[in-house]
PDB file of N, CA and C in Angstrom:
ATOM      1  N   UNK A   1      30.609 -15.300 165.993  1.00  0.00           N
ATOM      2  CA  UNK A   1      29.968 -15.878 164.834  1.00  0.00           C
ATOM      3  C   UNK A   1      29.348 -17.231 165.160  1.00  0.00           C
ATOM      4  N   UNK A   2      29.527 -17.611 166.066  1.00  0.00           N
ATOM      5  CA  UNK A   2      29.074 -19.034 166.429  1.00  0.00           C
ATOM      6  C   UNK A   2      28.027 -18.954 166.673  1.00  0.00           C
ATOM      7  N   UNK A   3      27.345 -17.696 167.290  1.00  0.00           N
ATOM      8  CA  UNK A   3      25.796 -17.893 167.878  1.00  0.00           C
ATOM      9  C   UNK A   3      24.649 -18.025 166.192  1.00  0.00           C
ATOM     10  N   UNK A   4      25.665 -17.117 165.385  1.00  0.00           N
ATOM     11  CA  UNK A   4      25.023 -17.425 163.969  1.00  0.00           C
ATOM     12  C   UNK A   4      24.878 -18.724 162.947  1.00  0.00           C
ATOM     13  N   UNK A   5      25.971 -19.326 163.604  1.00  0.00           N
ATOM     14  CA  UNK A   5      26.199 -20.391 163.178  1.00  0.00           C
ATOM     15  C   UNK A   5      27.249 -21.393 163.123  1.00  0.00           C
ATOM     16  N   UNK A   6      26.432 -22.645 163.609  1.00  0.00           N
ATOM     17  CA  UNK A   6      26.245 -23.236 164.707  1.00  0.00           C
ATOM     18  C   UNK A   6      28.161 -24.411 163.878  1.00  0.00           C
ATOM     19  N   UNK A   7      28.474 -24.659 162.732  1.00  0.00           N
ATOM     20  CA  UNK A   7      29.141 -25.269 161.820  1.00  0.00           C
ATOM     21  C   UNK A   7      30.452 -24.020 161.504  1.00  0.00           C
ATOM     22  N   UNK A   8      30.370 -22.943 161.789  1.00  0.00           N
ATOM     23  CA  UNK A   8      31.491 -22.097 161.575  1.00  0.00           C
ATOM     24  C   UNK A   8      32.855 -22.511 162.052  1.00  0.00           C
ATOM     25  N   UNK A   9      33.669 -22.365 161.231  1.00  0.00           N
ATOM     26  CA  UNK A   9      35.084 -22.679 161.139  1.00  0.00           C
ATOM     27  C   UNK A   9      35.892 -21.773 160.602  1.00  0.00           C
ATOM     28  N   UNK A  10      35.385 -20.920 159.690  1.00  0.00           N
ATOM     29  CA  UNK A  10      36.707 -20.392 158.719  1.00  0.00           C
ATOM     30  C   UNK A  10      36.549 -18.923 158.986  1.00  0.00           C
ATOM     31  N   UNK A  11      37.481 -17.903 159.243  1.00  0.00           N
ATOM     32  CA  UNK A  11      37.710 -16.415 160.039  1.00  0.00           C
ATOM     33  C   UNK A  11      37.847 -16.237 158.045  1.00  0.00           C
ATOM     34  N   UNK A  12      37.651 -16.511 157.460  1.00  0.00           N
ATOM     35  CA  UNK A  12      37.364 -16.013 156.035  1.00  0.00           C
ATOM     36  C   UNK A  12      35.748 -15.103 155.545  1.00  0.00           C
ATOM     37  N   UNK A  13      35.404 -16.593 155.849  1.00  0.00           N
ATOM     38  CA  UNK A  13      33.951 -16.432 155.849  1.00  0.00           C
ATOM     39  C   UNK A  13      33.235 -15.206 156.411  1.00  0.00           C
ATOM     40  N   UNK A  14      33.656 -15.088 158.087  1.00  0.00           N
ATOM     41  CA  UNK A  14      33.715 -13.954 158.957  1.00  0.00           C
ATOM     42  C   UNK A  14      33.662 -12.252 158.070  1.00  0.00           C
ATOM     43  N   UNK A  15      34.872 -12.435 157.339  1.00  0.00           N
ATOM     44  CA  UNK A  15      35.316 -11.466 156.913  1.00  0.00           C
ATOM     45  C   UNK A  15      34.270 -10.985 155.264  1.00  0.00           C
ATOM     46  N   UNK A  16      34.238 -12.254 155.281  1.00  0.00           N
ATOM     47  CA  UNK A  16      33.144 -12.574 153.500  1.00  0.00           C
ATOM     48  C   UNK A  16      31.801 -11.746 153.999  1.00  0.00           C
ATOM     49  N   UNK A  17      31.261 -12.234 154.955  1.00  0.00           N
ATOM     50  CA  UNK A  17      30.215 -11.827 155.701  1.00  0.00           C
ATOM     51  C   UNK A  17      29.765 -10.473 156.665  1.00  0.00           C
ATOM     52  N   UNK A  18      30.750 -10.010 156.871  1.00  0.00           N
ATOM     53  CA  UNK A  18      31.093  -8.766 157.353  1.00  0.00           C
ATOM     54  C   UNK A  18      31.055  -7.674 155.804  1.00  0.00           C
ATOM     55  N   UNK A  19      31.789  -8.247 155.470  1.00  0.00           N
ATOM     56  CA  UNK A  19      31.837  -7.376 153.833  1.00  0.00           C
ATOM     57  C   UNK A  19      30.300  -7.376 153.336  1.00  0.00           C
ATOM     58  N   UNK A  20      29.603  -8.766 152.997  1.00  0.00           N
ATOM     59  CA  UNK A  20      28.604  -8.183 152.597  1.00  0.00           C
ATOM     60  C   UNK A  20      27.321  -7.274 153.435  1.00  0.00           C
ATOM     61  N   UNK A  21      27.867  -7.742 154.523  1.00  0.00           N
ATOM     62  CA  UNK A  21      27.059  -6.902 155.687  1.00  0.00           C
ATOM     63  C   UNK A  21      26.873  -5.057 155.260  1.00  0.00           C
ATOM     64  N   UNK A  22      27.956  -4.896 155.051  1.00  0.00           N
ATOM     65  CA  UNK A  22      28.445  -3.245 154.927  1.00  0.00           C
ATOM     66  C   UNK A  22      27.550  -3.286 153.624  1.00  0.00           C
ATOM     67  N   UNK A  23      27.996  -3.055 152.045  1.00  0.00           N
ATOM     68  CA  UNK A  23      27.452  -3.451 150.906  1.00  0.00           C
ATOM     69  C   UNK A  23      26.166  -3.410 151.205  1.00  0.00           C
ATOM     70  N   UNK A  24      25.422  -4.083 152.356  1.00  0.00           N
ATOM     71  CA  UNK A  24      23.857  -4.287 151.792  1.00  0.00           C
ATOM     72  C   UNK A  24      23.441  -2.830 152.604  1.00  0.00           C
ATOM     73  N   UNK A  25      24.040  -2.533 153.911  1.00  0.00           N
ATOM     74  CA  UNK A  25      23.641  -1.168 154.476  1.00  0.00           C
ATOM     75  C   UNK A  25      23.945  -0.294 153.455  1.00  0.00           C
ATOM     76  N   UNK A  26      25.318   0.090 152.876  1.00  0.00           N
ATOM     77  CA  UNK A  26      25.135   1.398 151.983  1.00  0.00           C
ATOM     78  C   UNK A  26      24.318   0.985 150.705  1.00  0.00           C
ATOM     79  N   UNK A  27      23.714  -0.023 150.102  1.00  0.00           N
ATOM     80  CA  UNK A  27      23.413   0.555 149.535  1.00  0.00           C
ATOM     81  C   UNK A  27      22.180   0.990 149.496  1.00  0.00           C
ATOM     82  N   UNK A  28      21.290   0.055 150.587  1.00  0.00           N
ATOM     83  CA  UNK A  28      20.159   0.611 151.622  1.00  0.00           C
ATOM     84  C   UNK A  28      20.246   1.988 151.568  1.00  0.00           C
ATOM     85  N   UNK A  29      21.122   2.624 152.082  1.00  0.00           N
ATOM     86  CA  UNK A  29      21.186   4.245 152.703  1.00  0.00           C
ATOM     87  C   UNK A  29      21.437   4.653 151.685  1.00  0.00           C
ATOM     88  N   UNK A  30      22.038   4.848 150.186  1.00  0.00           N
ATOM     89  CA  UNK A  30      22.207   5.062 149.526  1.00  0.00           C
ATOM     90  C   UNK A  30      20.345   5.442 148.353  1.00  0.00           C
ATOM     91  N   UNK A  31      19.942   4.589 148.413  1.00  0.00           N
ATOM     92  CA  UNK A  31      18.472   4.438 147.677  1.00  0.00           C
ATOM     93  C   UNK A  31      17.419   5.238 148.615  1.00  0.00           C
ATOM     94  N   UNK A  32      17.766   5.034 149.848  1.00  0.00           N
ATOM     95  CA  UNK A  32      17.063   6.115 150.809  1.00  0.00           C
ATOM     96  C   UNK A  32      17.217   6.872 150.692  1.00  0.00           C
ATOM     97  N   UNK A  33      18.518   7.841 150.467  1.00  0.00           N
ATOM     98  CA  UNK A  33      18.828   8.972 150.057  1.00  0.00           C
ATOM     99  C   UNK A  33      17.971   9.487 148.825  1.00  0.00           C
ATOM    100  N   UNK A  34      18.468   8.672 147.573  1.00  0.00           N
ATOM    101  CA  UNK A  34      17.909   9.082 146.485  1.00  0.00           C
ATOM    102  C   UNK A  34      16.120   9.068 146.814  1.00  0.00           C
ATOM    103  N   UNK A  35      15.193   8.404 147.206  1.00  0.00           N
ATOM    104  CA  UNK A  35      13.567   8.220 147.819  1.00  0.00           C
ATOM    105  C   UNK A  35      13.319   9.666 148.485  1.00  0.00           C
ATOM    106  N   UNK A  36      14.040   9.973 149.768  1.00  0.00           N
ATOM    107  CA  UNK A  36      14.015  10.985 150.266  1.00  0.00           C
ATOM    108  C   UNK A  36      13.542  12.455 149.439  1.00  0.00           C
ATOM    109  N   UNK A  37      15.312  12.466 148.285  1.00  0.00           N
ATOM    110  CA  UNK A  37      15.238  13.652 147.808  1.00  0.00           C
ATOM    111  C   UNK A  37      14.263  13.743 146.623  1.00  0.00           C
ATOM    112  N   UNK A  38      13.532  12.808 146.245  1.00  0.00           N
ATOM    113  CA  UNK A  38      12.768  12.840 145.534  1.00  0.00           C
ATOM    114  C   UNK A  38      11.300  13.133 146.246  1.00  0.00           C
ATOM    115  N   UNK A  39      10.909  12.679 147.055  1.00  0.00           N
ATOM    116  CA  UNK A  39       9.574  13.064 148.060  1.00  0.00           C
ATOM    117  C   UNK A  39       9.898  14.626 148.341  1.00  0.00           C
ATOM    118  N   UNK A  40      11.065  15.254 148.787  1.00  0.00           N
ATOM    119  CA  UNK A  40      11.143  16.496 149.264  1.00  0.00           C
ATOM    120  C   UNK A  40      11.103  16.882 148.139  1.00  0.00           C
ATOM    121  N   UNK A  41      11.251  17.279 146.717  1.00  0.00           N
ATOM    122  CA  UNK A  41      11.059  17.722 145.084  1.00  0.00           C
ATOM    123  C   UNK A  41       9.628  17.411 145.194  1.00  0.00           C
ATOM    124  N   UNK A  42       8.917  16.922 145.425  1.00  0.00           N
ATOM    125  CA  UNK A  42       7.064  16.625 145.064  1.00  0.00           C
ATOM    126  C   UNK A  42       6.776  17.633 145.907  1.00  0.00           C
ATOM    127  N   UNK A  43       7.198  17.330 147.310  1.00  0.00           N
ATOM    128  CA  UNK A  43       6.695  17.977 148.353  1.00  0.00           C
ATOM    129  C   UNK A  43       6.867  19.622 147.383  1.00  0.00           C
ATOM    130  N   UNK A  44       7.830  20.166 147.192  1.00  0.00           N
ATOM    131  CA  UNK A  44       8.085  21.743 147.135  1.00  0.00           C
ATOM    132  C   UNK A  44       7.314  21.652 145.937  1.00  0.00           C
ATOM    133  N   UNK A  45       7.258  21.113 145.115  1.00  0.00           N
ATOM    134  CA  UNK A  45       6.183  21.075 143.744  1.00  0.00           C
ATOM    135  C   UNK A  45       5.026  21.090 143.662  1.00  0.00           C
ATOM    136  N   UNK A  46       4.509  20.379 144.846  1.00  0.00           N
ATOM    137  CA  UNK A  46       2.776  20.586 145.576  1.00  0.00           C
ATOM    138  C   UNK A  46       2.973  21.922 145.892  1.00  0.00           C
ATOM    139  N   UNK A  47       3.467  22.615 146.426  1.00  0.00           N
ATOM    140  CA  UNK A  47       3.456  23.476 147.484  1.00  0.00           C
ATOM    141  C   UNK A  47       3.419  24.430 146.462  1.00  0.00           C
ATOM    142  N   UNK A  48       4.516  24.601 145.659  1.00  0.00           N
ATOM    143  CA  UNK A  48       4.848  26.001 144.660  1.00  0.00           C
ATOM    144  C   UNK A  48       3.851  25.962 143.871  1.00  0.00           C
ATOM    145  N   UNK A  49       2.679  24.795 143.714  1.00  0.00           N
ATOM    146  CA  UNK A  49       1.173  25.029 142.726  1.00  0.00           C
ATOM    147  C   UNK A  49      -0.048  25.820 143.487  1.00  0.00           C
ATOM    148  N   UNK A  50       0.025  25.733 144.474  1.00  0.00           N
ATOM    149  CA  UNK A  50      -1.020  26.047 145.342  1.00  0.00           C
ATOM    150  C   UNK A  50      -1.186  27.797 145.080  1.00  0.00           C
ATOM    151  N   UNK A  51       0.081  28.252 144.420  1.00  0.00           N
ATOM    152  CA  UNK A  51      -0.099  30.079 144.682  1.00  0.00           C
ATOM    153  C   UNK A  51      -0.389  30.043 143.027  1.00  0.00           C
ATOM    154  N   UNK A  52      -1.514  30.698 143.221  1.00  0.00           N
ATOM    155  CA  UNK A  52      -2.428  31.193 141.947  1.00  0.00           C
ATOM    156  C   UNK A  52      -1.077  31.982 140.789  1.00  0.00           C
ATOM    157  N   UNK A  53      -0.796  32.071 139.651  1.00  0.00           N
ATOM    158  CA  UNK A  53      -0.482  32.748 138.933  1.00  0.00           C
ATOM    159  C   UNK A  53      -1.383  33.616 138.116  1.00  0.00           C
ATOM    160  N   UNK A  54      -1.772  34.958 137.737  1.00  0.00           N
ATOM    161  CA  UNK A  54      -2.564  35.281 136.639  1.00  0.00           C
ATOM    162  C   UNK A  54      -1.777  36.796 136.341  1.00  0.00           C
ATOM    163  N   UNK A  55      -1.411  37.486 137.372  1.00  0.00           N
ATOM    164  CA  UNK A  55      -0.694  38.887 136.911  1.00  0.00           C
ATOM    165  C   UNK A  55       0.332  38.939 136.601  1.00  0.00           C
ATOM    166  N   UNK A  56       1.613  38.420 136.611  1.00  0.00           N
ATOM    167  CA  UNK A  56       3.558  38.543 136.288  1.00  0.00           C
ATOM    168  C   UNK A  56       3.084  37.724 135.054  1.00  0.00           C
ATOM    169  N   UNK A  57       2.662  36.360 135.691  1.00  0.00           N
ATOM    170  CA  UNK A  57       2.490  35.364 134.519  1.00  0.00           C
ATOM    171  C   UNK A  57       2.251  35.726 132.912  1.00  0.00           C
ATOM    172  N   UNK A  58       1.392  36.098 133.576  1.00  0.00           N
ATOM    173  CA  UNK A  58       1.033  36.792 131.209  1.00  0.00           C
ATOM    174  C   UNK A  58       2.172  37.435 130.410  1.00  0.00           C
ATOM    175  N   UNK A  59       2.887  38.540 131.550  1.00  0.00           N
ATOM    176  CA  UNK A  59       4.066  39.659 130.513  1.00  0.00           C
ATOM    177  C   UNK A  59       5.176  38.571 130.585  1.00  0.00           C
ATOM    178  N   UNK A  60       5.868  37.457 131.905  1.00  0.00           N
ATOM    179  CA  UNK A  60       6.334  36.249 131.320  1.00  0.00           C
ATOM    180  C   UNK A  60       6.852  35.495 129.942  1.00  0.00           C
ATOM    181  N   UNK A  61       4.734  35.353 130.222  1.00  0.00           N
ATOM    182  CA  UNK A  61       5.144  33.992 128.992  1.00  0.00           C
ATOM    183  C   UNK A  61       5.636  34.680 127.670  1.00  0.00           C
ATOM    184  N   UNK A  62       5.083  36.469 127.499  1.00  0.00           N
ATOM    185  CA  UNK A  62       5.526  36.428 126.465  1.00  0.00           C
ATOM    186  C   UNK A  62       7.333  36.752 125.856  1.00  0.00           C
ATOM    187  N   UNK A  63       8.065  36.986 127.267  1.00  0.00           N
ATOM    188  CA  UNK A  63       9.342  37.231 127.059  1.00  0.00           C
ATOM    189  C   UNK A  63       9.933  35.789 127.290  1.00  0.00           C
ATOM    190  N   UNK A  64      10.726  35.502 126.075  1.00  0.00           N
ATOM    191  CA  UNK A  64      11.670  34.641 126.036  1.00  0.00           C
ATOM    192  C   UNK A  64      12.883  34.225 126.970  1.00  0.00           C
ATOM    193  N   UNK A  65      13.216  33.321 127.573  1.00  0.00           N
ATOM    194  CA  UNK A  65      14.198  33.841 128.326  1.00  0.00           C
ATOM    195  C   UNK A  65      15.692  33.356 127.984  1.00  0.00           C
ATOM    196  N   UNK A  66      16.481  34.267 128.351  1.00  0.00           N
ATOM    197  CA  UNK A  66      17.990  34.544 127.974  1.00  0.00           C
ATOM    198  C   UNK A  66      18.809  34.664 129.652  1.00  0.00           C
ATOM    199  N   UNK A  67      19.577  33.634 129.530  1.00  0.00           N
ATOM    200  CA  UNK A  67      20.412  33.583 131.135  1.00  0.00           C
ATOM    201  C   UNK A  67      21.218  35.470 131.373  1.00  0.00           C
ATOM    202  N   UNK A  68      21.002  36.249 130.310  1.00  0.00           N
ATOM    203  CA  UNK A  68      21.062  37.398 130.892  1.00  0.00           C
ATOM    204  C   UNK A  68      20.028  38.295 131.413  1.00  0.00           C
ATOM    205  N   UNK A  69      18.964  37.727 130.934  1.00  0.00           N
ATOM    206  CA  UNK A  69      17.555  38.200 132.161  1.00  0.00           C
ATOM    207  C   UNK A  69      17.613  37.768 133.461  1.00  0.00           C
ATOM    208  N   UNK A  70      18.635  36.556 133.957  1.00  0.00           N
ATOM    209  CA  UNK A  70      18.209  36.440 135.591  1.00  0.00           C
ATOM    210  C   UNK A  70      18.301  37.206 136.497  1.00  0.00           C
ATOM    211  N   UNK A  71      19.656  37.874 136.409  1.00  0.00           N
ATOM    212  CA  UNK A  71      19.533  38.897 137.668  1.00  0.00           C
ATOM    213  C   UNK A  71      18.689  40.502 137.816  1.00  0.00           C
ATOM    214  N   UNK A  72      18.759  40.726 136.309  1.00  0.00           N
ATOM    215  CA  UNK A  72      17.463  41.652 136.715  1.00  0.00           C
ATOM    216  C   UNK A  72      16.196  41.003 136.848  1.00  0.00           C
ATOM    217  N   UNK A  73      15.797  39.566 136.574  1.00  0.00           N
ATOM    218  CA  UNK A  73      14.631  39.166 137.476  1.00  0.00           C
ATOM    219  C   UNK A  73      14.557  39.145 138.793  1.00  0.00           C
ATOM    220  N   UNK A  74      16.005  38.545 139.783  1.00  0.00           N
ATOM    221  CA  UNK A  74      16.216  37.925 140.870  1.00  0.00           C
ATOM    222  C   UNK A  74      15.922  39.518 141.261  1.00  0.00           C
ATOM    223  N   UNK A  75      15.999  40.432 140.934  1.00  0.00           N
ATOM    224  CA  UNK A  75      15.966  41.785 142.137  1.00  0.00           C
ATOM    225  C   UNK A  75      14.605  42.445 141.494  1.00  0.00           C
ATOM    226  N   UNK A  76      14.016  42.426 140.105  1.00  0.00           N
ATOM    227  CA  UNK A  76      12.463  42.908 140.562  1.00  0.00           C
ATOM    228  C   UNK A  76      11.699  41.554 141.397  1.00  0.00           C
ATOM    229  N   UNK A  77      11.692  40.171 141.558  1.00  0.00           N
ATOM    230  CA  UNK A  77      11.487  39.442 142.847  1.00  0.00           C
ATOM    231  C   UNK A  77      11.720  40.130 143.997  1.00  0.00           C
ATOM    232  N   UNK A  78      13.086  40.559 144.240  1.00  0.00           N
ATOM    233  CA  UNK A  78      13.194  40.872 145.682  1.00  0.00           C
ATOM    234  C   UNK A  78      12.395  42.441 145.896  1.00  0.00           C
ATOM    235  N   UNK A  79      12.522  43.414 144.693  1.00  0.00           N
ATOM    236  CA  UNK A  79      11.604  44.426 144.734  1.00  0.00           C
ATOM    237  C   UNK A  79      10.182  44.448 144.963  1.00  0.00           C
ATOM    238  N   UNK A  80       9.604  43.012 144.720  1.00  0.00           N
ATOM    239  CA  UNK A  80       8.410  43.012 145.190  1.00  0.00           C
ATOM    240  C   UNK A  80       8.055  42.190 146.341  1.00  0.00           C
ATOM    241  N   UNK A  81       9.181  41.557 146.477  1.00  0.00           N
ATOM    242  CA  UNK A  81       9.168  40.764 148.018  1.00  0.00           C
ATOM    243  C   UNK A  81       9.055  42.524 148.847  1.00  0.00           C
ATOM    244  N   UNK A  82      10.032  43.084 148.865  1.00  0.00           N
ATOM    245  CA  UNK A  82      10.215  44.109 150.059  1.00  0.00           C
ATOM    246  C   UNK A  82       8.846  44.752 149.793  1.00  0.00           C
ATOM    247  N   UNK A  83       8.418  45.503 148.934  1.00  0.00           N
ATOM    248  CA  UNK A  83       7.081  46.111 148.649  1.00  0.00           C
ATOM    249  C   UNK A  83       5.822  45.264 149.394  1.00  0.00           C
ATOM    250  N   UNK A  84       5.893  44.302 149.434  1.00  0.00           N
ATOM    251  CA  UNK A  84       4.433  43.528 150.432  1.00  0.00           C
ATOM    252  C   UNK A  84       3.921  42.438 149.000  1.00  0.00           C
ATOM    253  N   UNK A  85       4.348  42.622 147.871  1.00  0.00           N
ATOM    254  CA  UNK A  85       3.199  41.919 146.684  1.00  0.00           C
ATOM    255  C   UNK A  85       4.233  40.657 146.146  1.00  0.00           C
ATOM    256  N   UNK A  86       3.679  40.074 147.314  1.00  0.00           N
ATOM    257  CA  UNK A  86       4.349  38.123 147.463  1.00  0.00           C
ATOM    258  C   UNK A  86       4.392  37.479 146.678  1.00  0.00           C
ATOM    259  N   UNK A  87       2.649  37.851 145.831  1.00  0.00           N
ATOM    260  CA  UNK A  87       2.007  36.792 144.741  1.00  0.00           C
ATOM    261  C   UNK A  87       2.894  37.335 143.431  1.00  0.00           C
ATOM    262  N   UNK A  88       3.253  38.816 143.444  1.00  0.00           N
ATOM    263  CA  UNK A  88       4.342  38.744 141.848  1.00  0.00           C
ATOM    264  C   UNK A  88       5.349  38.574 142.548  1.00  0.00           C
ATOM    265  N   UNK A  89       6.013  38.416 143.254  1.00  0.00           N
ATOM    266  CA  UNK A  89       7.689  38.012 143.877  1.00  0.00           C
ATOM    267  C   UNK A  89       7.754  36.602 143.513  1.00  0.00           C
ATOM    268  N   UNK A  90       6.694  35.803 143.948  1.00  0.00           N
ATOM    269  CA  UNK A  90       6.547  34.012 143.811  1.00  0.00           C
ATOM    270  C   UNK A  90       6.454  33.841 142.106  1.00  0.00           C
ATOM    271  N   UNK A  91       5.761  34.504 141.347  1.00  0.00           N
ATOM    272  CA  UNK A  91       5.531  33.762 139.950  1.00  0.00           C
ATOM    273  C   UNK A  91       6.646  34.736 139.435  1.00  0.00           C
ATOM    274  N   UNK A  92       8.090  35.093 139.975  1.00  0.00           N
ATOM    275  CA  UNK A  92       9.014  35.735 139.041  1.00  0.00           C
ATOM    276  C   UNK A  92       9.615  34.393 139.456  1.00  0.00           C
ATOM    277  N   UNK A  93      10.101  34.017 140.672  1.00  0.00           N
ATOM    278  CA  UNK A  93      10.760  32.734 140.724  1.00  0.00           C
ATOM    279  C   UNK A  93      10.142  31.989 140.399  1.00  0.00           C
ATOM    280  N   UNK A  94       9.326  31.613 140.218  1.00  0.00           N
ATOM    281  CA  UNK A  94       8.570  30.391 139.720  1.00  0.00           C
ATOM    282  C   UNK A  94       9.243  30.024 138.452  1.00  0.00           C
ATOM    283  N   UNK A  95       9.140  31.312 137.552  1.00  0.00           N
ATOM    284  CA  UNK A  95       9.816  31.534 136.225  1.00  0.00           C
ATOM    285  C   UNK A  95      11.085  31.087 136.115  1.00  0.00           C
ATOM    286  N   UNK A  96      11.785  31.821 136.763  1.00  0.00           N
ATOM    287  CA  UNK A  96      13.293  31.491 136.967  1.00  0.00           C
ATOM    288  C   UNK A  96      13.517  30.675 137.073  1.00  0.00           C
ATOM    289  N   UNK A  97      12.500  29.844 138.219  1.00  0.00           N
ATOM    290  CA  UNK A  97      13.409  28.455 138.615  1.00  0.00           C
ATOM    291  C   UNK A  97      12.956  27.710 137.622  1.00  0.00           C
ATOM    292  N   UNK A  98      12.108  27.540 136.677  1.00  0.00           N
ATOM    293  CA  UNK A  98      11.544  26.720 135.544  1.00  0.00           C
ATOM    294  C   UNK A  98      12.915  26.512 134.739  1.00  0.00           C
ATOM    295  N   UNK A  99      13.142  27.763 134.186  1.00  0.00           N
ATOM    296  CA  UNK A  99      14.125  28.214 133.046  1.00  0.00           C
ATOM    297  C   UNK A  99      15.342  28.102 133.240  1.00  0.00           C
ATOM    298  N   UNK A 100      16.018  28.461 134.758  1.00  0.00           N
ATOM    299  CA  UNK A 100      17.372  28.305 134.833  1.00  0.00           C
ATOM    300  C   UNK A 100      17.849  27.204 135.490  1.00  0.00           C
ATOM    301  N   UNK A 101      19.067  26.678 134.759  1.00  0.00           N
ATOM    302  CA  UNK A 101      19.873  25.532 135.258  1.00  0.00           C
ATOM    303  C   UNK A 101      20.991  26.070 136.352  1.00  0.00           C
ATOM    304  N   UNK A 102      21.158  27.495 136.683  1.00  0.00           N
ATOM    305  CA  UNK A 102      22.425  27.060 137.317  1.00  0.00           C
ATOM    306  C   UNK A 102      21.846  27.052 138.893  1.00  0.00           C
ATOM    307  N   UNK A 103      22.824  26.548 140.024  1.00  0.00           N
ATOM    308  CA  UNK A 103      22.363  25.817 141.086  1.00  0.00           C
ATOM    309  C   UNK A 103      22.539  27.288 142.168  1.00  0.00           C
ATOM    310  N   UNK A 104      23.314  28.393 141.520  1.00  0.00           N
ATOM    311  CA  UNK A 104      23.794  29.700 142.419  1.00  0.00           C
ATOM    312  C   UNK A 104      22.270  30.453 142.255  1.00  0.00           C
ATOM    313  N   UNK A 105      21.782  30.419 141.063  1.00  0.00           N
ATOM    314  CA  UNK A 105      20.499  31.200 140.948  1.00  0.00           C
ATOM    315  C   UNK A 105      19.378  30.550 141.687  1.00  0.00           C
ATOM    316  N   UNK A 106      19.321  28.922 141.772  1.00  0.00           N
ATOM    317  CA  UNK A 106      18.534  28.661 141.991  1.00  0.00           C
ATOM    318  C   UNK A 106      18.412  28.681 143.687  1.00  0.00           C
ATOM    319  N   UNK A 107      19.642  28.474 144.042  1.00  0.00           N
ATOM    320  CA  UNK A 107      19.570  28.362 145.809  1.00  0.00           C
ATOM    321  C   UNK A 107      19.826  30.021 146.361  1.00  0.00           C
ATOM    322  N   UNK A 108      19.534  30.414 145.564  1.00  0.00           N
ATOM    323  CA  UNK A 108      19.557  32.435 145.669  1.00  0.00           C
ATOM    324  C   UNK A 108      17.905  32.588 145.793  1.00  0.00           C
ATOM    325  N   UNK A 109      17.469  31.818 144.817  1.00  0.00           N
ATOM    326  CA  UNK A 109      15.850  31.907 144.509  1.00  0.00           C
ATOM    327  C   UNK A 109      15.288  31.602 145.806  1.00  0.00           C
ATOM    328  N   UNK A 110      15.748  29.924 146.146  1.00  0.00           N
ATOM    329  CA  UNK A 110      14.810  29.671 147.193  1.00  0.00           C
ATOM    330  C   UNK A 110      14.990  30.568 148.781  1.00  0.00           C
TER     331      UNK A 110
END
């Protein structure tokens, strides 16, 4: 501590200073964290606009949704994932992931 300063005397201080040392890194890394996961949410939000909606979309909007529609959505998605037709597989999740809160459907989705 001496090279820091030049009047040091007290192994308190040391310890005062060490403490806030830590404190200012987490909470640095802490706000980085939160920055991060927010840029990666834009990022997938740019990305998931770019695919056109006009065919699933319409019969959609007009069904209401009820958390007992997800899993027969999650498998006509995967029915049209396996079939080759991407663009209705993407705007069924699109849907889903709009509408549903839980985190099993949603990391099933992605």
């Amino acid at each position: 501590m001496d090279a820091f300063l030049i009047d040091y005397k007290d192994p308190l201080f040391a310890v005062l200073l060490i403490a806030g040392m830590v404190f200012v890194i987490a909470f640095v890394s802490y706000w980085w964290g939160i920055y991060v996961k927010s840029r990666k949410s834009r990022r997938l939000q740019r990305f998931l606009k770019r695919f056109e909606m006009h065919g699933v979309e319409k019969s959609l909007e007009s069904m209401p949704y009820t958390p007992e529609i997800t899993q027969p959505l999650v498998l006509l998605a995967k029915a049209y994932e396996k079939s080759g037709e991407y663009n209705s597989a993407i705007e069924i999740g699109l849907y889903l992931l709009q509408h549903c809160q839980d985190d099993t459907t949603t990391y099933e989705l992605m």
